[in-house]
Protein backbone atom coordinates (compact mmCIF):
# COMPACT_ATOMS: atom_id res chain seq x y z
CA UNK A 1 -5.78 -6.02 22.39
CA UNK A 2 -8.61 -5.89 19.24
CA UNK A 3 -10.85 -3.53 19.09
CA UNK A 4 -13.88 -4.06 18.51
CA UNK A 5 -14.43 -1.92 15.78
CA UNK A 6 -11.35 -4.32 14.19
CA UNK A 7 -12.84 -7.23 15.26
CA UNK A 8 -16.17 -6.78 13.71
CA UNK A 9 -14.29 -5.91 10.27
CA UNK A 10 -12.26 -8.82 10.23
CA UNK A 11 -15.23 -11.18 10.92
CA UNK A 12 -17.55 -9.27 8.29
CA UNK A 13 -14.46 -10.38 5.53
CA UNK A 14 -14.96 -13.45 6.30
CA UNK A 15 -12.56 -14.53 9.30
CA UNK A 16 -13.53 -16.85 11.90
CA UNK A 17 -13.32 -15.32 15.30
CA UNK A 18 -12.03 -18.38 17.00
CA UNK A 19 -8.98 -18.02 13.89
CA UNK A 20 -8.42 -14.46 14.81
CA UNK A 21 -8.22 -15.54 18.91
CA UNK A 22 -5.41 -18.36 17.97
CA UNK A 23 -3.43 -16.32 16.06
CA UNK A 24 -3.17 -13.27 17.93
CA UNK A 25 -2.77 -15.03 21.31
CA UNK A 26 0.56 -16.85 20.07
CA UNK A 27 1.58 -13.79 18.42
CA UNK A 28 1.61 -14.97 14.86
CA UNK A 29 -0.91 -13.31 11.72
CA UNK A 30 -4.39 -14.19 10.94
CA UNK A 31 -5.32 -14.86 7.44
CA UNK A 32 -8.06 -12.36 6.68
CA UNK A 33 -10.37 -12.98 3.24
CA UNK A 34 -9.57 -10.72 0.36
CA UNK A 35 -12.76 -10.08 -1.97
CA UNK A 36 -16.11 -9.94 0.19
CA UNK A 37 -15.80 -6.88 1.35
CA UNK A 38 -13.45 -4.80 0.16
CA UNK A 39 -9.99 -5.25 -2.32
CA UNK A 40 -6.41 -4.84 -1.53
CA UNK A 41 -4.04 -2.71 -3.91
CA UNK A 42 -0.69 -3.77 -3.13
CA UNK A 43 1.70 -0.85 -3.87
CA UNK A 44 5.89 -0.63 -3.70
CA UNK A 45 6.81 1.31 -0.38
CA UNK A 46 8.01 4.45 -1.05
CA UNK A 47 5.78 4.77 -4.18
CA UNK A 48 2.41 3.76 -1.87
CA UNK A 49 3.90 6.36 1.30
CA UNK A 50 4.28 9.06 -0.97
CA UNK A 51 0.42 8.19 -3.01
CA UNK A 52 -1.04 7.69 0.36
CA UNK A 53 0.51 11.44 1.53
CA UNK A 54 -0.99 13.07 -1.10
CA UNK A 55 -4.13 11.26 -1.26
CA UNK A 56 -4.29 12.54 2.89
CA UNK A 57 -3.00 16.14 1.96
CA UNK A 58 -6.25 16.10 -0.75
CA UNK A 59 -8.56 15.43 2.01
CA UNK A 60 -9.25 11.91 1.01
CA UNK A 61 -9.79 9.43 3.99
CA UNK A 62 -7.10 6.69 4.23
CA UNK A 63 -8.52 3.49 5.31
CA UNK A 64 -6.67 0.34 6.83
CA UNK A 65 -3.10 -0.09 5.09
CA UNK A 66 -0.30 -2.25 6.27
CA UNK A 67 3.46 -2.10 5.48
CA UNK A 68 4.98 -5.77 4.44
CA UNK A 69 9.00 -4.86 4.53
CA UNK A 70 9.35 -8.27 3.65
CA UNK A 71 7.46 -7.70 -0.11
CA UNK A 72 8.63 -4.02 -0.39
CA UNK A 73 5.26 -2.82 0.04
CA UNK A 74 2.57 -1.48 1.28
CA UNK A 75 -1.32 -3.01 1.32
CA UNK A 76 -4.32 -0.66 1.22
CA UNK A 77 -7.88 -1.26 1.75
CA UNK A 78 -10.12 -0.46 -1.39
CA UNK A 79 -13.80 -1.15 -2.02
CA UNK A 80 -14.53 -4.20 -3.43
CA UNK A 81 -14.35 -4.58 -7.74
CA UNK A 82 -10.99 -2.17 -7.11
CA UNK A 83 -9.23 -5.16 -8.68
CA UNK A 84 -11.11 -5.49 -11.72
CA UNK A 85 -10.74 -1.61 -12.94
CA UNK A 86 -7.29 -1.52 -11.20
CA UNK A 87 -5.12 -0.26 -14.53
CA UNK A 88 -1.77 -1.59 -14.54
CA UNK A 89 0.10 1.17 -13.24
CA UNK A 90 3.83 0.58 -12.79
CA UNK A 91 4.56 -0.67 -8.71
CA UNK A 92 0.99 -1.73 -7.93
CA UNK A 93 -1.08 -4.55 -8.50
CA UNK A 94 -4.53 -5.19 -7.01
CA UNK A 95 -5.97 -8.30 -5.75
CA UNK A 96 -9.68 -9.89 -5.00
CA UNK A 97 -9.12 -12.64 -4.17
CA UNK A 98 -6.80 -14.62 -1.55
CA UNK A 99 -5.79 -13.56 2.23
CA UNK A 100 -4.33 -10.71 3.56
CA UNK A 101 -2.14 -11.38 6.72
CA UNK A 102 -2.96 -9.48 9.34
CA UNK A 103 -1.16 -8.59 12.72
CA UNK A 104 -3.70 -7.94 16.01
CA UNK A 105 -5.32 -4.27 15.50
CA UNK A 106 -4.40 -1.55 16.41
CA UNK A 107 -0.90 -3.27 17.27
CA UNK A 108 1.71 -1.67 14.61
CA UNK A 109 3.79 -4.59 15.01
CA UNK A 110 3.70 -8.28 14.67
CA UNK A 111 4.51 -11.62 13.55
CA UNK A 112 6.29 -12.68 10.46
CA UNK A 113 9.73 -12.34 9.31
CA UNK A 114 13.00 -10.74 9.25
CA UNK A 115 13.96 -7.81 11.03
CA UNK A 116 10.81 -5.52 10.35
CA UNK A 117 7.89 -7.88 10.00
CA UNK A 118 4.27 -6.69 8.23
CA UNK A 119 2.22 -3.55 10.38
CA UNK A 120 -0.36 -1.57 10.48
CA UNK A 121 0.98 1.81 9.21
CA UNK A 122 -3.43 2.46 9.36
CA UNK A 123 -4.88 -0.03 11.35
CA UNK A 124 -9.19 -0.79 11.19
CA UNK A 125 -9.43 1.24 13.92
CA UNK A 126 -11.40 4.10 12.75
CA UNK A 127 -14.61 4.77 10.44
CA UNK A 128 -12.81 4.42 7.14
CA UNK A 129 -12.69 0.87 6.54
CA UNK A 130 -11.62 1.41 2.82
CA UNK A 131 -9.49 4.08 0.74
CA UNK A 132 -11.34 5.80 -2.05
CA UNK A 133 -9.98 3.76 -5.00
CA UNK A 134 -10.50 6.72 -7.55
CA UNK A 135 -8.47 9.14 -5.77
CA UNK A 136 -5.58 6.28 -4.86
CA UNK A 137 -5.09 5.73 -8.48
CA UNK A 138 -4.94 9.34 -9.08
CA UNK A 139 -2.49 10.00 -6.49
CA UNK A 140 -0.30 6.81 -7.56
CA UNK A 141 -0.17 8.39 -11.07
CA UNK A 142 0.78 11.60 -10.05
CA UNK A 143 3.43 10.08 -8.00
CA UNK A 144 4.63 8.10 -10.95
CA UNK A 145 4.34 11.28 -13.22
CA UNK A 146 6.64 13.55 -10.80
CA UNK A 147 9.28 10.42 -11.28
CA UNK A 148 9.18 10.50 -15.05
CA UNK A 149 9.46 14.24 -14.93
CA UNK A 150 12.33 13.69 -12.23
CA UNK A 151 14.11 11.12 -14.51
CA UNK A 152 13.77 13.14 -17.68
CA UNK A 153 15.17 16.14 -16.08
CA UNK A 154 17.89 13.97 -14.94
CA UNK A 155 18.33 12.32 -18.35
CA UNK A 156 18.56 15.78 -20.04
CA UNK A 157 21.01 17.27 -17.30
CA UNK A 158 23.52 14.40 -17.82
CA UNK A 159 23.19 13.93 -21.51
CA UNK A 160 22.05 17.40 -23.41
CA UNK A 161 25.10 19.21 -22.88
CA UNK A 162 28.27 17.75 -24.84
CA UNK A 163 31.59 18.33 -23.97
CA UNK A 164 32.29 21.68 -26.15
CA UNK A 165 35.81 21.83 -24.86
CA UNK A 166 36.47 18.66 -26.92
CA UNK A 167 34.98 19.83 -30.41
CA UNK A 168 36.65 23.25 -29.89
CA UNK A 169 40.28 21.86 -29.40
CA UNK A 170 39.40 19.18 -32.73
CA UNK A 171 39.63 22.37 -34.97
């Protein structure tokens, strides 16, 4: 069942209430405006869990996000103009404009495809109704700075160190 709380966001964005009702009643997702009130940065899964972790861990309030298994990713609420300073970080691209599909609040499962279709991992349940875009960008390029790191360290382990046995038996 919607909450009100969810209900009133939704229809705030832009959504027709009689939309919401018809969706939601034959289990299927509503089609939510992107752009009035707020921005969504879509971000790869594991990349956006592990942003959205630290972001929380920092103190930072985590507004609605849902997971799309189907796309890989995950979709979190910004404030609106997020798109238009979003910097092209690798795994995330930001959108103002469009719809974002939306399964009944707070359910964290519904409609769409496949095995594991779209949820709210966050649903519009509570008084964040947006993610501090700042401080999501700064957690997404920390994330993406610990995998460099990670890589290079890798790269270095498996390449740095030739094979001295092989020189030493050439002489």
């Amino acid at each position: 069942m919607m909450t009100p709380a969810a209900a009133l966001w939704m229809t705030e964005s832009g959504a027709r209430v009689a939309q919401l009702q018809q969706a939601w009643t034959t289990g299927t997702l509503a089609e939510v405006p992107i752009g009035h009130l707020w921005d969504v940065v879509r971000i790869s899964d594991r990349l956006g869990r592990m942003a959205l972790a630290r972001a929380a861990a920092l103190g930072v309030p985590i507004g609605p996000v849902l997971e799309v298994p189907a796309r890989g990713v995950v979709e979190v609420i910004v404030p609106p103009g997020t798109a238009a300073t979003w910097p092209a970080l690798r795994g995330t691209r930001a959108a103002s404009s469009g719809h974002l599909l939306c399964p009944v609040p707070p359910m964290h499962r519904a409609g769409g495809r496949g095995r594991e279709p779209r949820h709210w991992l966050v649903p519009p349940v509570g008084s964040h109704l947006t993610t501090d875009s700042d401080a999501l960008c700064e957690s997404v390029a920390t994330e993406l700075l610990h995998r460099a790191i990670a890589a290079e360290r890798l790269r270095h382990d498996t390449y740095a160190h030739p094979d001295t046995t092989a020189e030493g038996d050439a002489r």
